[in-house]
C-alpha atoms as a PDB file:
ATOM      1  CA  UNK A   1     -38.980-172.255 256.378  1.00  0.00           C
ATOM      2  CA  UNK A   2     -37.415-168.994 255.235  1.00  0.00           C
ATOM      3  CA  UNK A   3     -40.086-166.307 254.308  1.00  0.00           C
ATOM      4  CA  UNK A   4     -39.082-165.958 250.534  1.00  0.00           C
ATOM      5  CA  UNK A   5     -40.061-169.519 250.419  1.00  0.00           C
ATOM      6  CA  UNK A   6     -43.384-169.557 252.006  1.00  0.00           C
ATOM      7  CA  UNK A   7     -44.383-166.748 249.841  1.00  0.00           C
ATOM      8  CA  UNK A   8     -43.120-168.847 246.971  1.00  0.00           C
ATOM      9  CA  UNK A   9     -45.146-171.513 247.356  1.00  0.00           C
ATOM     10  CA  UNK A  10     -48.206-169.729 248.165  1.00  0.00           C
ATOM     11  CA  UNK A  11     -47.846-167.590 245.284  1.00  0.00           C
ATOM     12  CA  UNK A  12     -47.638-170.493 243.208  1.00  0.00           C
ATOM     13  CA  UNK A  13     -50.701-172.610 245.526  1.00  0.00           C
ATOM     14  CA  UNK A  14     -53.212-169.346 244.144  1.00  0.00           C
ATOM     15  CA  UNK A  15     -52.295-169.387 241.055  1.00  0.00           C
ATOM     16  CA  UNK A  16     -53.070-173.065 240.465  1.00  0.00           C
ATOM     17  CA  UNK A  17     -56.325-172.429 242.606  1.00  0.00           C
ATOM     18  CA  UNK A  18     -57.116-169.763 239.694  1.00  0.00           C
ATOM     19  CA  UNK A  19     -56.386-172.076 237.124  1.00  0.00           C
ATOM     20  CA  UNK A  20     -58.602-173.981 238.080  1.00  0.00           C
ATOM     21  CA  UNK A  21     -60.954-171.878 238.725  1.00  0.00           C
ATOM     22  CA  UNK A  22     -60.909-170.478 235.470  1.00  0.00           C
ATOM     23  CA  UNK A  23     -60.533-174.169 234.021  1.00  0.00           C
ATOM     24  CA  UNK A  24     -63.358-175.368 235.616  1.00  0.00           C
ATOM     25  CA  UNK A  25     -65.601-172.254 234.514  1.00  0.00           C
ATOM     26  CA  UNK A  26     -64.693-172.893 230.772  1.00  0.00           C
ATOM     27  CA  UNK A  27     -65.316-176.707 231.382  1.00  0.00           C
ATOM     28  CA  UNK A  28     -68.748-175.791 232.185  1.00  0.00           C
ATOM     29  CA  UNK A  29     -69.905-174.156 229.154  1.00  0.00           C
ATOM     30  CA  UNK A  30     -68.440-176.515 226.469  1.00  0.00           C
ATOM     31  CA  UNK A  31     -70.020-179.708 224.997  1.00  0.00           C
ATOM     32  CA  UNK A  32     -66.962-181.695 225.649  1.00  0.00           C
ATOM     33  CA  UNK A  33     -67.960-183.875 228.648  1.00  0.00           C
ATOM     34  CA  UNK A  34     -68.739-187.485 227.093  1.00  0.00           C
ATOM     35  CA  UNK A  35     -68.262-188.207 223.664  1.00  0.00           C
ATOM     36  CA  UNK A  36     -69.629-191.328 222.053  1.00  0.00           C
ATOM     37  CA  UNK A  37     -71.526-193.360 219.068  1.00  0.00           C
ATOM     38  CA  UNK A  38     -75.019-194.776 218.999  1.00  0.00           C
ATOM     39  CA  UNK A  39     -76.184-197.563 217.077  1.00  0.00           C
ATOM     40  CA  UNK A  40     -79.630-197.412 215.533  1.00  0.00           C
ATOM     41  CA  UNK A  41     -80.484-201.221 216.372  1.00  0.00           C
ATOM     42  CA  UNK A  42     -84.077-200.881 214.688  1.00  0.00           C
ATOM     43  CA  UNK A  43     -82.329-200.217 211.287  1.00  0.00           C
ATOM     44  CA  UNK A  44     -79.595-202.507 211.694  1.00  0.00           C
ATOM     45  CA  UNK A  45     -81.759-206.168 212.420  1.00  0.00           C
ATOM     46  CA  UNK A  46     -84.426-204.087 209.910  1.00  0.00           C
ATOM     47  CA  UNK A  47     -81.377-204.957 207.141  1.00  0.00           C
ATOM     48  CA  UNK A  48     -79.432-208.020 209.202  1.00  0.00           C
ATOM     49  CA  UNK A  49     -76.563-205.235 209.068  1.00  0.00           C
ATOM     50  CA  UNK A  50     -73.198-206.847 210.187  1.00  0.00           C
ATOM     51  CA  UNK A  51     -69.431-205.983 209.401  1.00  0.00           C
ATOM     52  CA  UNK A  52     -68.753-203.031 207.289  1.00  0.00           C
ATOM     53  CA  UNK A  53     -72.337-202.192 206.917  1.00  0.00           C
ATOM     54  CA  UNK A  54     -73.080-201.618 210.453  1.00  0.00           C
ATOM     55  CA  UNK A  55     -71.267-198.275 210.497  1.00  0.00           C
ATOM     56  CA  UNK A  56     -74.374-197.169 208.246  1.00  0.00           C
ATOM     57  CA  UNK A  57     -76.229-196.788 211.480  1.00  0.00           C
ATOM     58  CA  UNK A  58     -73.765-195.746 213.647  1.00  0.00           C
ATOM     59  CA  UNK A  59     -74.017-192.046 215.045  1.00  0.00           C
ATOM     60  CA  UNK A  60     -71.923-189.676 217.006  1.00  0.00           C
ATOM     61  CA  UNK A  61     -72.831-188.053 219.740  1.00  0.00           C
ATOM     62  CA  UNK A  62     -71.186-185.438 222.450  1.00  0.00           C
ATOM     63  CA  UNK A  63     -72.585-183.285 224.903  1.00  0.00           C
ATOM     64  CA  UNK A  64     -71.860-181.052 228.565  1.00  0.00           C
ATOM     65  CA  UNK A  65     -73.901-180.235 231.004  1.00  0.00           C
ATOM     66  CA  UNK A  66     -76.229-177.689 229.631  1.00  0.00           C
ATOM     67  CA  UNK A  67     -76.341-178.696 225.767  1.00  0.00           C
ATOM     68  CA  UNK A  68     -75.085-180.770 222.593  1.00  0.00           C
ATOM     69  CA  UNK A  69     -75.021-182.699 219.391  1.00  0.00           C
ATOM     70  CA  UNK A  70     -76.182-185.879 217.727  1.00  0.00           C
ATOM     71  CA  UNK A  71     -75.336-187.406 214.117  1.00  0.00           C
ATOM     72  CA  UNK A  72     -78.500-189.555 213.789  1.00  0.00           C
ATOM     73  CA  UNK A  73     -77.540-192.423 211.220  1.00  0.00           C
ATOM     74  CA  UNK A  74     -80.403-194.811 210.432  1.00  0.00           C
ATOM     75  CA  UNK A  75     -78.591-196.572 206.852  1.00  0.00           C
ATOM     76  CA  UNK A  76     -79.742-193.164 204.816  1.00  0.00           C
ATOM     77  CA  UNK A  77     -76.974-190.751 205.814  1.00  0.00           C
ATOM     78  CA  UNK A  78     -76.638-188.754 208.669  1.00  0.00           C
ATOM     79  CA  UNK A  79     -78.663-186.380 210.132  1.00  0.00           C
ATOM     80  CA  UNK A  80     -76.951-183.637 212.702  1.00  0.00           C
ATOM     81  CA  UNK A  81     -79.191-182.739 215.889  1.00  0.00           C
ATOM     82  CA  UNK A  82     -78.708-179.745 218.369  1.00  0.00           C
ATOM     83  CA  UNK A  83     -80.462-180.554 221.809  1.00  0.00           C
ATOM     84  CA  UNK A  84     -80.596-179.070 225.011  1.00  0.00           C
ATOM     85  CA  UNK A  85     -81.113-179.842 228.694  1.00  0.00           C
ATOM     86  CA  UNK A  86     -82.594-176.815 229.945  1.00  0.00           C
ATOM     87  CA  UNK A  87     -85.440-177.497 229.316  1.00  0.00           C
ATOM     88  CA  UNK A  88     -86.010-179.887 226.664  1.00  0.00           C
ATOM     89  CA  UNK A  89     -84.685-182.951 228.151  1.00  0.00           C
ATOM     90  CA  UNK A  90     -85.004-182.347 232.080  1.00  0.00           C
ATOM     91  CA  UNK A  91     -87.997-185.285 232.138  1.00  0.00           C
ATOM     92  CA  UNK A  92     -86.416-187.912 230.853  1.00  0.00           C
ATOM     93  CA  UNK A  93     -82.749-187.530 232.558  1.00  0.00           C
ATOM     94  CA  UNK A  94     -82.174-187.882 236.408  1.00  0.00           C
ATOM     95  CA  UNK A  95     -82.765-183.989 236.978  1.00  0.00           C
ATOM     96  CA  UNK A  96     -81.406-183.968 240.588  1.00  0.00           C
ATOM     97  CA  UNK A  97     -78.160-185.389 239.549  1.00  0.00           C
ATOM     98  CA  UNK A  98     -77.395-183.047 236.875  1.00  0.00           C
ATOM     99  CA  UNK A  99     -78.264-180.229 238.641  1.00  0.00           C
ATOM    100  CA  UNK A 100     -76.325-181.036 241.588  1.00  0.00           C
ATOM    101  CA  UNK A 101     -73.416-181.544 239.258  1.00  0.00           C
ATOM    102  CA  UNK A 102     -73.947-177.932 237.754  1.00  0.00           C
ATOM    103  CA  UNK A 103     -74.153-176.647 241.278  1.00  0.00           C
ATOM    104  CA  UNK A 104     -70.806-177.951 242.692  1.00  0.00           C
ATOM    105  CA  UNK A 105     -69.396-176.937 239.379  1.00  0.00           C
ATOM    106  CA  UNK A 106     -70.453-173.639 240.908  1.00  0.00           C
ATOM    107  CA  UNK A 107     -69.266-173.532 244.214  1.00  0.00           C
ATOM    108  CA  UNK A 108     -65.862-175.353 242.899  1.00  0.00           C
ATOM    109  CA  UNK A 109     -65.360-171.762 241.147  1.00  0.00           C
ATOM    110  CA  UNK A 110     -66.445-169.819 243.838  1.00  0.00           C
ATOM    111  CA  UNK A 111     -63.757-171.183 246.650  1.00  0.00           C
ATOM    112  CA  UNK A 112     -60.820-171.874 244.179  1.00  0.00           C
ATOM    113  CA  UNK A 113     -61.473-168.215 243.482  1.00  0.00           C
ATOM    114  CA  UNK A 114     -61.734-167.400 247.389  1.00  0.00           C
ATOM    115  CA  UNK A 115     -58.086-169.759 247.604  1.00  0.00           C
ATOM    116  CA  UNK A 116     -56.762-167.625 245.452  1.00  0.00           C
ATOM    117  CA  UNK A 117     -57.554-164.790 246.967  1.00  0.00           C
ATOM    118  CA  UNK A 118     -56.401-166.061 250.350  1.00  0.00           C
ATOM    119  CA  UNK A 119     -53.156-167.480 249.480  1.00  0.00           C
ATOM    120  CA  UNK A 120     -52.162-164.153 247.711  1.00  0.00           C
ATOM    121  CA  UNK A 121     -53.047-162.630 251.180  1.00  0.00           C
ATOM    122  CA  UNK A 122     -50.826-165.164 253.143  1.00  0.00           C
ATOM    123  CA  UNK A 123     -47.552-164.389 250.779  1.00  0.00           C
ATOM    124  CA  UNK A 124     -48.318-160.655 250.887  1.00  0.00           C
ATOM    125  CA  UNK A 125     -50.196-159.845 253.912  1.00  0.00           C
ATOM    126  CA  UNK A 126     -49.740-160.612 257.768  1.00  0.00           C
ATOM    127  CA  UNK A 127     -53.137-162.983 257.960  1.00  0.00           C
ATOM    128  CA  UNK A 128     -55.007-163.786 261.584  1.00  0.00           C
ATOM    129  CA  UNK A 129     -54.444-167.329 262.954  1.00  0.00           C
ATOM    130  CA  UNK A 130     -58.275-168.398 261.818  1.00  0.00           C
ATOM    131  CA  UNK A 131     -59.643-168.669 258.458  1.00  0.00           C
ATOM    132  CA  UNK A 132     -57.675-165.824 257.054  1.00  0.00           C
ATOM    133  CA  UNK A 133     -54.409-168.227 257.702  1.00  0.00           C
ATOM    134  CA  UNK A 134     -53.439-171.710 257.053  1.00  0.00           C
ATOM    135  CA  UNK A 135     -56.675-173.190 258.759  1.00  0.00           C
ATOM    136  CA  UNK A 136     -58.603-171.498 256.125  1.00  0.00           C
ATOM    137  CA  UNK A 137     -56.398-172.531 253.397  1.00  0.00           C
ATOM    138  CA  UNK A 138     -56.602-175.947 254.659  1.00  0.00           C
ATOM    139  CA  UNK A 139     -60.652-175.186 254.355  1.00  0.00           C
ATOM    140  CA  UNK A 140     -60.992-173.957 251.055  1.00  0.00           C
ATOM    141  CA  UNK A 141     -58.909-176.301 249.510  1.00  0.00           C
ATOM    142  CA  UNK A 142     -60.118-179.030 251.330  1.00  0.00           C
ATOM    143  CA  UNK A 143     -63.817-178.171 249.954  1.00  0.00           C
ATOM    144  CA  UNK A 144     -62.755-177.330 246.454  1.00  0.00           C
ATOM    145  CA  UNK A 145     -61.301-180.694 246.219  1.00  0.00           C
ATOM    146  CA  UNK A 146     -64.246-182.414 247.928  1.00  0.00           C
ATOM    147  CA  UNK A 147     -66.459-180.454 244.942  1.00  0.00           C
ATOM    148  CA  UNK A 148     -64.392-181.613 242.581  1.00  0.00           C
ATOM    149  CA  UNK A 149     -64.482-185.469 243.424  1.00  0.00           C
ATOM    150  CA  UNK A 150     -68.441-185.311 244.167  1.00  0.00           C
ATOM    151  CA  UNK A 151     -68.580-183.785 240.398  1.00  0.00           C
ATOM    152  CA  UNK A 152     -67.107-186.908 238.758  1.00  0.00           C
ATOM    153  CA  UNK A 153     -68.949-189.280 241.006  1.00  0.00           C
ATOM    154  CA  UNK A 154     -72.101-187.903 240.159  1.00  0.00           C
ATOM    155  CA  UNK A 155     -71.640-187.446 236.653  1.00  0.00           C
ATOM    156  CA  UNK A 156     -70.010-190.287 236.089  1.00  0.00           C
ATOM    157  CA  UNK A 157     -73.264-192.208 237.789  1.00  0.00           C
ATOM    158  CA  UNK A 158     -75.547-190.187 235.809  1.00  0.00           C
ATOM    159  CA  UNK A 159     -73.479-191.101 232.549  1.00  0.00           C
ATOM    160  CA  UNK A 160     -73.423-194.926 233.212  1.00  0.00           C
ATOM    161  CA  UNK A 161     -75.514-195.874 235.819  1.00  0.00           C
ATOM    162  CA  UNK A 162     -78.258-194.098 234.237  1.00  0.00           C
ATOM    163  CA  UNK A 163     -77.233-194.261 230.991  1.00  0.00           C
ATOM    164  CA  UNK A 164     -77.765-190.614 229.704  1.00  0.00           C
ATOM    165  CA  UNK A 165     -76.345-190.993 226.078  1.00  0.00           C
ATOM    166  CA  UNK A 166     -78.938-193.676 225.803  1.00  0.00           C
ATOM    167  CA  UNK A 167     -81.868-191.660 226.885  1.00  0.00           C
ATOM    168  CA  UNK A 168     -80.611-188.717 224.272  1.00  0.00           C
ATOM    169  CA  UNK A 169     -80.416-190.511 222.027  1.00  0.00           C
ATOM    170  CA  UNK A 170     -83.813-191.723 222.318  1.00  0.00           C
ATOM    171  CA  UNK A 171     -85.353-188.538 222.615  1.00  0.00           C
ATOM    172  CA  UNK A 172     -88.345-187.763 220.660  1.00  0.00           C
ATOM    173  CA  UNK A 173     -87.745-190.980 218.398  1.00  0.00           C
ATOM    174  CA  UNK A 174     -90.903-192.630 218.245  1.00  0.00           C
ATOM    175  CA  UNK A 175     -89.953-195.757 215.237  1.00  0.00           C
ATOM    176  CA  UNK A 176     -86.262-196.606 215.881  1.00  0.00           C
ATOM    177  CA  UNK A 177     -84.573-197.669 219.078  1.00  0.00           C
ATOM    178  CA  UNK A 178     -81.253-196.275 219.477  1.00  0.00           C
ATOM    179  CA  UNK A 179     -78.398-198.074 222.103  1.00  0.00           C
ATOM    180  CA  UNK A 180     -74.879-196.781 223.075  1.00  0.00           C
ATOM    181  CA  UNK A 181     -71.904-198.273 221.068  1.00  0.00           C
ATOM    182  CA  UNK A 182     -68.922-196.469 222.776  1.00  0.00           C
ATOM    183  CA  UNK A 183     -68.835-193.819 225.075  1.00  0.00           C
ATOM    184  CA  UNK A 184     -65.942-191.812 226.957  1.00  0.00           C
ATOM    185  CA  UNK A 185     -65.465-189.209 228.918  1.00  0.00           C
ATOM    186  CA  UNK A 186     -64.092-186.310 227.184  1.00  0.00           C
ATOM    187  CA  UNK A 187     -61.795-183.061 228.398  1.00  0.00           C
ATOM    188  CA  UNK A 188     -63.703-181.092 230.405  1.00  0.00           C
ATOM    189  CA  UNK A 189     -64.395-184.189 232.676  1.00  0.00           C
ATOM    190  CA  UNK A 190     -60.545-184.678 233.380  1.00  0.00           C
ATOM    191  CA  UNK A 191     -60.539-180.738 233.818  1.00  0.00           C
ATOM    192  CA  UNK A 192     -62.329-181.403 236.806  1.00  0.00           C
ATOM    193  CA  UNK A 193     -59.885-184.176 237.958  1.00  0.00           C
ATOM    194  CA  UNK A 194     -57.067-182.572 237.267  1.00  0.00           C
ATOM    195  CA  UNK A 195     -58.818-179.424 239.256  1.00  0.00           C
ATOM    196  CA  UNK A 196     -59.205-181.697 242.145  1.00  0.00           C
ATOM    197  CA  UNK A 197     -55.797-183.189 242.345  1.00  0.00           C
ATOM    198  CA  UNK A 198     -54.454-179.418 242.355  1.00  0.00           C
ATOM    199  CA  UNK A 199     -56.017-178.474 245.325  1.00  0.00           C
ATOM    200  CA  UNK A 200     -55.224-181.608 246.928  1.00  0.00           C
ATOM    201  CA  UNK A 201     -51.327-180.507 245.984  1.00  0.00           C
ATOM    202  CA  UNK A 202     -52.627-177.017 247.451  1.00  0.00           C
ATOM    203  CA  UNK A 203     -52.937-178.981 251.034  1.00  0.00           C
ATOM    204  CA  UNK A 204     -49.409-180.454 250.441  1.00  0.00           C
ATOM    205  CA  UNK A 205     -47.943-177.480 249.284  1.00  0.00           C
ATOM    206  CA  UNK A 206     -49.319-176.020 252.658  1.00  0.00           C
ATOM    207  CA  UNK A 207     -47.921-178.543 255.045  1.00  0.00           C
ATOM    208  CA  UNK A 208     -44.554-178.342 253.113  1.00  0.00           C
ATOM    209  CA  UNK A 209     -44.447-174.728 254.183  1.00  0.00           C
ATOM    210  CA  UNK A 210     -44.696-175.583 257.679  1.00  0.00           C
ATOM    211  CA  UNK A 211     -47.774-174.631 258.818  1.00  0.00           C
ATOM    212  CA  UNK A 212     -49.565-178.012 260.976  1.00  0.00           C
ATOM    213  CA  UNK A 213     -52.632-180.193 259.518  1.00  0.00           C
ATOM    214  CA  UNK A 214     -55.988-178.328 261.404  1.00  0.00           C
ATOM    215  CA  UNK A 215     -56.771-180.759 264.612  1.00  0.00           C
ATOM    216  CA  UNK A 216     -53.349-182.025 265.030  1.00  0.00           C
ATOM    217  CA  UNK A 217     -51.226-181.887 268.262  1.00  0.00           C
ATOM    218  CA  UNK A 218     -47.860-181.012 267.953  1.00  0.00           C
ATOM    219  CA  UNK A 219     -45.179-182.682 270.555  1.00  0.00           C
ATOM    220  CA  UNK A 220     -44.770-179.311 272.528  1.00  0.00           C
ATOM    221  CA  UNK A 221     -48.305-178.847 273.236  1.00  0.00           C
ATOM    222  CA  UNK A 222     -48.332-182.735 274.658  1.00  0.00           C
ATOM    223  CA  UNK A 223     -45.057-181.437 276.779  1.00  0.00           C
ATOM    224  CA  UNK A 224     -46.286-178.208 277.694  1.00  0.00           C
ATOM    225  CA  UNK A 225     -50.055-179.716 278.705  1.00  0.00           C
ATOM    226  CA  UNK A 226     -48.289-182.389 281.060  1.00  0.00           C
ATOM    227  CA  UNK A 227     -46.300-180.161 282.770  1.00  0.00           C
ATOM    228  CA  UNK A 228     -48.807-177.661 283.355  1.00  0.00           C
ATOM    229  CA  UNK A 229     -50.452-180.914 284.947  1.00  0.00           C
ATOM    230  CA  UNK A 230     -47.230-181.890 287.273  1.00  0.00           C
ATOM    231  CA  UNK A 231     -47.718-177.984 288.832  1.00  0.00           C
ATOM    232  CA  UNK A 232     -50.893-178.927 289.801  1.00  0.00           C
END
């Protein structure tokens, strides 16, 4: 491929890797992870609440990974909550899960930001054959994208295998039970997919410029190796 090109395309590989980078470092600070409603079940079979008059006790919720809000609705009006995780709530979630999730958050910013910086130096610079060239590009976005996919599987397992809104929701509420009515995952969870899939495209865009997946034998080398072996 014609040099114009390959710079093209890595130009355009680190600036999707910063993107995302700066995506995924917004993502972390917002409250926009799950959003969902709670139903408080003690006041609704208190009252034998059905149809209409079951939204009396349903609440919103939404929260991130380091704080959010409740609408606690118990058939008297709602009442808005603030919480956080840090440390108010760290005994009654799975606190090895969510921190692990904050952590690759991390180090998802940290080597989208060293793509970046390395792609930049492939279009503009004349890199080494190791991890300042296309092996190392093939590295960092390799482990960006493996961050990115271990983010959503452990949140998501923390979110519905361990049902987090529930336990929220029944923080420091010592009469009425409260259970999840609908939940989803909100924006800054598809940040991180759509994070992921980028660097994935990163690889691609990186064997479309011509440059060999790491640990794969070309042709030549196979030709080359056996006749080296025929001289001897």
């Amino acid at each position: 491929m014609p040099a114009p090109q390959k710079k093209l395309i890595f130009c355009t590989a680190g600036v999707l890797s910063l993107a995302c980078a700066l995506g995924t470092a917004a993502a972390v600070g917002t409250q926009l992870w799950v959003r969902g409603t709670t139903l408080c079940t003690t006041g609704a079979l208190l009252v034998n609440a059905t149809g209409p008059e079951l939204h009396k006790f349903i609440g919103e919720i939404q929260y991130g990974l380091f704080s959010g809000q409740r609408v606690r609705q118990c058939g008297l009006g709602g009442r808005p909550f603030q919480f956080s995780f840090f440390p108010d709530l760290l005994r009654i979630i799975p606190a090895s899960i969510h921190v692990s999730v904050i952590l690759f958050c991390t180090v998802l910013i940290i080597f989208a930001l060293v793509g970046a910086g390395f792609f930049m130096f492939n279009a503009f610079g004349s890199p080494y054959e190791t991890l300042h060239g296309p092996v190392g590009l093939y590295l960092w976005s390799f482990i960006a994208c493996s961050c990115g996919c271990l983010i959503m599987i452990l949140f998501s397992s923390e979110v519905k295998i361990h049902h987090l809104s529930e336990k929220i929701a029944n923080f420091k509420e010592g009469t009425f039970t409260f259970k999840t009515h609908s939940e989803q995952f909100a924006n800054s969870f598809w940040t991180i997919l759509v994070c992921s899939l980028v660097h994935f495209l990163n690889a691609l865009l990186i064997r479309f410029a011509g440059f060999e997946f790491p640990f794969s034998k070309s042709k030549d080398s196979g030709r080359i190796t056996g006749a080296v072996d025929l001289m001897y």
